[in-house]
Protein backbone atom coordinates (compact mmCIF):
# COMPACT_ATOMS: atom_id res chain seq x y z
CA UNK A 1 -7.26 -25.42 -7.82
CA UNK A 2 -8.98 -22.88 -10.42
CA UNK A 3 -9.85 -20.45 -7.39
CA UNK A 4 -5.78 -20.54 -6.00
CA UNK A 5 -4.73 -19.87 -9.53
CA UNK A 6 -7.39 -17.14 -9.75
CA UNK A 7 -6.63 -15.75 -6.45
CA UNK A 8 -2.70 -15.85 -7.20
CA UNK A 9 -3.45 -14.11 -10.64
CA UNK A 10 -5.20 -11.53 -9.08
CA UNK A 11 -2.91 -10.99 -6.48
CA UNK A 12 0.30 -10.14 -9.38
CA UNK A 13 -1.91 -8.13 -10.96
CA UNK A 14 -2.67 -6.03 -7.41
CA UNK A 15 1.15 -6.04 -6.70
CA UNK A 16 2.08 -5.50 -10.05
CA UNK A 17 0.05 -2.11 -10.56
CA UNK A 18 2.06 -0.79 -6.95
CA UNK A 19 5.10 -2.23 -8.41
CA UNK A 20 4.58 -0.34 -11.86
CA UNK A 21 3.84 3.16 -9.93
CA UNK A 22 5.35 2.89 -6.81
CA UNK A 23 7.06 6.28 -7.41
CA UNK A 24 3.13 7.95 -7.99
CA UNK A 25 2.03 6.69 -4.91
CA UNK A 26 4.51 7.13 -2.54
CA UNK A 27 4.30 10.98 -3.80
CA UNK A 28 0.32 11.00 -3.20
CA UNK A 29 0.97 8.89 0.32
CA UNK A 30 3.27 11.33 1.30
CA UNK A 31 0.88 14.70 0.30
CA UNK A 32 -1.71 12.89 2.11
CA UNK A 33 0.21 12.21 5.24
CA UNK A 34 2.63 15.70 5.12
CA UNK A 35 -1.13 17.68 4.75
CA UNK A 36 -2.27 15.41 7.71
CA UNK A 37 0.89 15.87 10.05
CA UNK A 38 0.48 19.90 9.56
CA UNK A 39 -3.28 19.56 10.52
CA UNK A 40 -2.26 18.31 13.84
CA UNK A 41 0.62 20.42 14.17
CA UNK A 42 3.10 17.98 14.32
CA UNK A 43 6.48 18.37 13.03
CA UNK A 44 8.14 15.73 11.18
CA UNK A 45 11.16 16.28 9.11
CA UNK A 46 11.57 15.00 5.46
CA UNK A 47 13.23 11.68 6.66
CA UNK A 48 10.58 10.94 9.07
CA UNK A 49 7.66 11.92 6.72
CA UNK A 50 9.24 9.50 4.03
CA UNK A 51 9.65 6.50 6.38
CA UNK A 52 6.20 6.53 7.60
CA UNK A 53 5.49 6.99 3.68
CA UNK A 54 7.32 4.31 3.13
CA UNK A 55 5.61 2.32 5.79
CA UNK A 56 2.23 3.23 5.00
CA UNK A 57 2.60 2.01 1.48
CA UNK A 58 4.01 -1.63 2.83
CA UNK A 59 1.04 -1.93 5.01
CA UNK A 60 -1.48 -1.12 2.19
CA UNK A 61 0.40 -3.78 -0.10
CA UNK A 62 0.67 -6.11 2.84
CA UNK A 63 -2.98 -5.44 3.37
CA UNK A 64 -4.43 -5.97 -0.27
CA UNK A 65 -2.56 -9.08 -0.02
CA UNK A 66 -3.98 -10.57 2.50
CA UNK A 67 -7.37 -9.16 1.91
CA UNK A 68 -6.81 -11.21 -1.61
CA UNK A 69 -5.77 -14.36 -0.01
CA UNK A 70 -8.41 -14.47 2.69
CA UNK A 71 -11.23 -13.91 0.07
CA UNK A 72 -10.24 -16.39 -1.85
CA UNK A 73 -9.61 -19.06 1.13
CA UNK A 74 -12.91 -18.35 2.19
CA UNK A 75 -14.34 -19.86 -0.87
């Protein structure tokens, strides 16, 4: 029961520093993925560069989730 509560604690505190600066690093995801798009040459308008922000910074939180869970599940 101590490891859950651990894990679970952890877990807020993961989500909680995303929810604090979510604004900070969707503009850092999106530098990182407009610099990326122009070093392919592709072409993505401002909507389409700021949904697959927006979707890259789900999947890291979905991911650091369940990296969290798993590690402590495995215990």
């Amino acid at each position: 029961m101590r490891v859950y509560m651990l894990g679970l604690r952890t877990l807020r505190a993961l989500l909680g520093i995303a929810e604090q600066n979510v604004n900070e690093f969707r503009s850092y995801l999106f530098g990182l993925i407009k610099e990326r798009a122009a070093s392919l040459e592709r072409n993505y308008s401002e909507s389409e560069l700021l949904k697959i922000t927006d979707e890259g910074f789900i999947w890291m939180t979905v991911a650091c989730a369940y990296g969290t869970i798993k590690k402590y599940l495995s215990r």
